[in-house]
Protein backbone atom coordinates (compact mmCIF):
# COMPACT_ATOMS: atom_id res chain seq x y z
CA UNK A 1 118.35 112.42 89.83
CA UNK A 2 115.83 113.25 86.98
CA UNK A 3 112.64 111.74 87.21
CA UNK A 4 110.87 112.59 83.97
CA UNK A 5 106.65 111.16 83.62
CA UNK A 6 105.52 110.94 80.00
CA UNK A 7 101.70 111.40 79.67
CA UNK A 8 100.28 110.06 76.37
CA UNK A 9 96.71 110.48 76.49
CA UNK A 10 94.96 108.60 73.54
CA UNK A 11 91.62 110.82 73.33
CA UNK A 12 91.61 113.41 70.52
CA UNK A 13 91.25 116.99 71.25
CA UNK A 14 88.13 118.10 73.35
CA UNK A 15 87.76 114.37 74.37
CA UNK A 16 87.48 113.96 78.03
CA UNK A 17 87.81 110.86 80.08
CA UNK A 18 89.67 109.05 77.09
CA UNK A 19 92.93 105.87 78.63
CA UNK A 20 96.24 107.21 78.76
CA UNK A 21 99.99 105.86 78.62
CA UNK A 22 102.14 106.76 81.41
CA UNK A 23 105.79 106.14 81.00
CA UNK A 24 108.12 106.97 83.57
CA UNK A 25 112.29 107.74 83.09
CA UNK A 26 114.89 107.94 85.43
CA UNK A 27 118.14 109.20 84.77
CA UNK A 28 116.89 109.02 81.06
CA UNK A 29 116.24 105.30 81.57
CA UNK A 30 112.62 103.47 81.08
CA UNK A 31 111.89 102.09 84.77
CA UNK A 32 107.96 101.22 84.20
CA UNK A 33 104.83 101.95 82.26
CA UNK A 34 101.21 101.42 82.51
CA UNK A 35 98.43 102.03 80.61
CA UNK A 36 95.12 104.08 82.47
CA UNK A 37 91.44 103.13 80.99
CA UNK A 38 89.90 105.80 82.11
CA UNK A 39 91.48 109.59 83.24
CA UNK A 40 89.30 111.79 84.74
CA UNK A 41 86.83 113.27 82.54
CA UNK A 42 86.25 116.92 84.60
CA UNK A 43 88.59 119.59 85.35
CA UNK A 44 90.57 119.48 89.03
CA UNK A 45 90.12 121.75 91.22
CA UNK A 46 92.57 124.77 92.20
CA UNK A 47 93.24 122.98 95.28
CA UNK A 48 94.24 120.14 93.41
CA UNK A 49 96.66 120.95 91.64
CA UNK A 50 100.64 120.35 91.41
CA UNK A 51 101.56 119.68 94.39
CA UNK A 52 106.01 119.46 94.59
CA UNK A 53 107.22 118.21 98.16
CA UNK A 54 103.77 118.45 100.42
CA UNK A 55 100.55 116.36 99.58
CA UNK A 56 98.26 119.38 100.88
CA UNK A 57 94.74 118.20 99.29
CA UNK A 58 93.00 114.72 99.06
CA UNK A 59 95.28 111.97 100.00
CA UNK A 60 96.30 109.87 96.76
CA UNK A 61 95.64 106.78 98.75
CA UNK A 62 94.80 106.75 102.75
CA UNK A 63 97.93 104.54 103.97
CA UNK A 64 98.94 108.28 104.76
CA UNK A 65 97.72 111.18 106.82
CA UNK A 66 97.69 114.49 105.12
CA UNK A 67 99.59 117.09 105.21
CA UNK A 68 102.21 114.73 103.74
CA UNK A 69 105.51 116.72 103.53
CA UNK A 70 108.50 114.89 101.40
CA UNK A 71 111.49 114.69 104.07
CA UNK A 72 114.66 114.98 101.64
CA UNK A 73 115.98 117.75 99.17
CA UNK A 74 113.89 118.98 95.98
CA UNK A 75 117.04 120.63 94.01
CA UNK A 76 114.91 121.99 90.95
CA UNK A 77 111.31 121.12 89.39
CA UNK A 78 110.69 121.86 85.70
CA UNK A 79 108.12 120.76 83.60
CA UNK A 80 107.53 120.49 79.75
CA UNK A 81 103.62 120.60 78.43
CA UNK A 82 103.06 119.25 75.53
């Protein structure tokens, strides 16, 4: 499976805080998009960061207790900045 997220943020460079578009592919196929008023206007912390298979840092919502390890097979990550 290839699960691709396209971040289009709308502020211009420098701009903090600006909405965003957030597209998400599977398989090369459009499954759902939103649009986000507001992204965070600071920097994330170290801790914060990427996380691939294990939610280690704050919880993205509490219906879950952290450490959140995913249970099946990562085969490869790669990412793409724009």
């Amino acid at each position: 499976m290839n699960l691709v997220i396209d971040f289009n943020y709308e502020g211009a460079a420098g701009q903090r805080g600006k909405a965003a578009t957030v597209t998400m592919f599977v398989n090369d196929m459009k499954v759902t998009e939103g649009r986000i008023e507001r992204t965070i206007p600071l920097q994330i912390s170290v801790g914060e960061g990427l996380d691939i298979g294990e939610d280690v840092g704050s919880a993205v919502d509490f219906t879950y207790k952290l450490p959140f390890k995913f249970a099946g097979m990562i085969d490869k990550v790669t990412y793409h900045l724009k």
